[in-house]
Protein backbone atom coordinates (compact mmCIF):
# COMPACT_ATOMS: atom_id res chain seq x y z
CA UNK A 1 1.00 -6.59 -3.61
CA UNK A 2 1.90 -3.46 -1.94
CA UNK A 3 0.69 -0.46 -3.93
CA UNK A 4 2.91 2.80 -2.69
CA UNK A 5 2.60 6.40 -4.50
CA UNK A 6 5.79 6.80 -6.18
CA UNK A 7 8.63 5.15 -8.35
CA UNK A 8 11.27 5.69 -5.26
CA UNK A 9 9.03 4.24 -2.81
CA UNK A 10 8.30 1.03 -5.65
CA UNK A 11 11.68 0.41 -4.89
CA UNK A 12 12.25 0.22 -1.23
CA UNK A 13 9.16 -1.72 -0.75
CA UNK A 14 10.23 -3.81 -3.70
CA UNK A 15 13.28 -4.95 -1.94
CA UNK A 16 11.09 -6.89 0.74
CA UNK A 17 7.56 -7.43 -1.13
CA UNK A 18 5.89 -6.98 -4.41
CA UNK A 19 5.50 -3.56 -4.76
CA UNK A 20 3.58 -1.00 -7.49
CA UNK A 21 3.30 2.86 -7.63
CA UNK A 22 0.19 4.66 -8.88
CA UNK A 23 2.60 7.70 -9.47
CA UNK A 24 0.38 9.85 -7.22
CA UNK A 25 -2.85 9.81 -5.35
CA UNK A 26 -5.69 9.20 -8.46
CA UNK A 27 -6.00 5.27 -9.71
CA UNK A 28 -7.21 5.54 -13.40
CA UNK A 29 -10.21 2.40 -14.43
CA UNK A 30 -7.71 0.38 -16.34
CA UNK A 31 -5.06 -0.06 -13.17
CA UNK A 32 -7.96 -0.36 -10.82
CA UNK A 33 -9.32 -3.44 -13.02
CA UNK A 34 -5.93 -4.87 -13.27
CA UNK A 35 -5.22 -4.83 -9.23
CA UNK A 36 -9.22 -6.19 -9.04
CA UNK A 37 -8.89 -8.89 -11.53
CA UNK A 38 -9.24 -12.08 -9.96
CA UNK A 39 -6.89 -13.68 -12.06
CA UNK A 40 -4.26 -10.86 -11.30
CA UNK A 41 -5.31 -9.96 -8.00
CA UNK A 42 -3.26 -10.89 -5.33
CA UNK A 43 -5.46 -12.55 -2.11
CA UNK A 44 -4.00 -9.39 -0.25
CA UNK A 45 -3.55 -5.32 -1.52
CA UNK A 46 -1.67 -3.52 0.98
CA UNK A 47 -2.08 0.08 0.37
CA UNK A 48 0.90 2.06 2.03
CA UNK A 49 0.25 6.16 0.22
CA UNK A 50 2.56 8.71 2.22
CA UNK A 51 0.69 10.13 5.53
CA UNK A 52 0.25 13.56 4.06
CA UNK A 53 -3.16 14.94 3.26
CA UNK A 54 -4.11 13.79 -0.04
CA UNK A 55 -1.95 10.31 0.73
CA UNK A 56 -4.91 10.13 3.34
CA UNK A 57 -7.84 10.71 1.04
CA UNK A 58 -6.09 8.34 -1.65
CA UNK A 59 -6.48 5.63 0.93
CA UNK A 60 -9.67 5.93 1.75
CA UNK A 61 -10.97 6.00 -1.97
CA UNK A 62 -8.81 3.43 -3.47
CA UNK A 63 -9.55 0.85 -0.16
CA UNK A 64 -13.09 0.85 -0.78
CA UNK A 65 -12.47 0.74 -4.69
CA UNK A 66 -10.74 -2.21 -4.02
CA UNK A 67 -12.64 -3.66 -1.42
CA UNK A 68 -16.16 -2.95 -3.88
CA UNK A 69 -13.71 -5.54 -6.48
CA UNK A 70 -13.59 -7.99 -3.60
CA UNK A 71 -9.43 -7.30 -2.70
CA UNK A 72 -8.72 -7.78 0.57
CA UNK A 73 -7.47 -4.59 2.03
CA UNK A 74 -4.74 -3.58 4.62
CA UNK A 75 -4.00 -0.16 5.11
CA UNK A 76 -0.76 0.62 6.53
CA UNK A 77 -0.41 4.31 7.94
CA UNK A 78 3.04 5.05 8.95
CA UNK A 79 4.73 9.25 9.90
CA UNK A 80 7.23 8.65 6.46
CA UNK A 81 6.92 8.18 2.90
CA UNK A 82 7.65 4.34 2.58
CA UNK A 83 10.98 5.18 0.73
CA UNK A 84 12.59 6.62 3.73
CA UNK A 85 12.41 3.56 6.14
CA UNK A 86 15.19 1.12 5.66
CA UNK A 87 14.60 -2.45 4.24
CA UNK A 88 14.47 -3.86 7.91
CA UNK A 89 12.00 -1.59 9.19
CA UNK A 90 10.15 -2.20 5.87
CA UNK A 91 9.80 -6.08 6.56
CA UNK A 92 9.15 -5.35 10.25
CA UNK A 93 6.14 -2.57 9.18
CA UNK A 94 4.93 -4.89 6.28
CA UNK A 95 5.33 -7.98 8.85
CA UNK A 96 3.57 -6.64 11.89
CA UNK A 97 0.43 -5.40 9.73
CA UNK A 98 -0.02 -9.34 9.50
CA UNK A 99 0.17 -9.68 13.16
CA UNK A 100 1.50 -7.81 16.33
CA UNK A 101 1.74 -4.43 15.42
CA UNK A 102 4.88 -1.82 16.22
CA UNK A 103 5.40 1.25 17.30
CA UNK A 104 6.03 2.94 13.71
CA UNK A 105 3.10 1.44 12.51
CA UNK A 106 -0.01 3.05 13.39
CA UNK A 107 -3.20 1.37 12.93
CA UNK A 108 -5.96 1.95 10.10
């Protein structure tokens, strides 16, 4: 499950992978207990907020939210909102976080 901050970018990354948006940078309880339920959890949560300020923060927090649940966490910190990378460059970002990494993707 990739969780992304808005409807748009739910979209794009929907196109490649499961995808969610938080509509923001705040997680309320009841949407933090449904991505840590273990029988709703995916194995993986790949948390890809936009690389401004607050995007930032909103990683940090939600990761070890997660993490606290027992998700495994991936972070992936890219220089554009997820909806403005094509679907290729999607797979190849989502891809390389699960091995060699590329130069778009920076690490966490």
């Amino acid at each position: 499950m990739v969780v992304v901050e808005d409807a748009l970018s739910a979209v794009r990354v929907g196109r490649v992978a499961p995808s969610v948006a938080v509509l923001g940078t705040s997680i309320n309880e009841r949407e933090l207990e449904v991505l840590g339920e273990p029988c709703a959890r995916p194995k993986r949560v790949v948390l890809w907020l936009d690389g401004d300020k607050a995007g930032n923060q909103a990683k940090l927090k939600f990761k070890r939210r997660l993490e606290l649940m027992g998700a495994d966490v991936i972070v992936v910190n890219t220089p554009m909102d997820p909806k403005r990378y094509s679907n290729r460059q999607i797979q190849e970002l989502l891809l390389d976080r699960f091995g060699a990494a590329t130069d778009d993707a920076v690490p966490a």
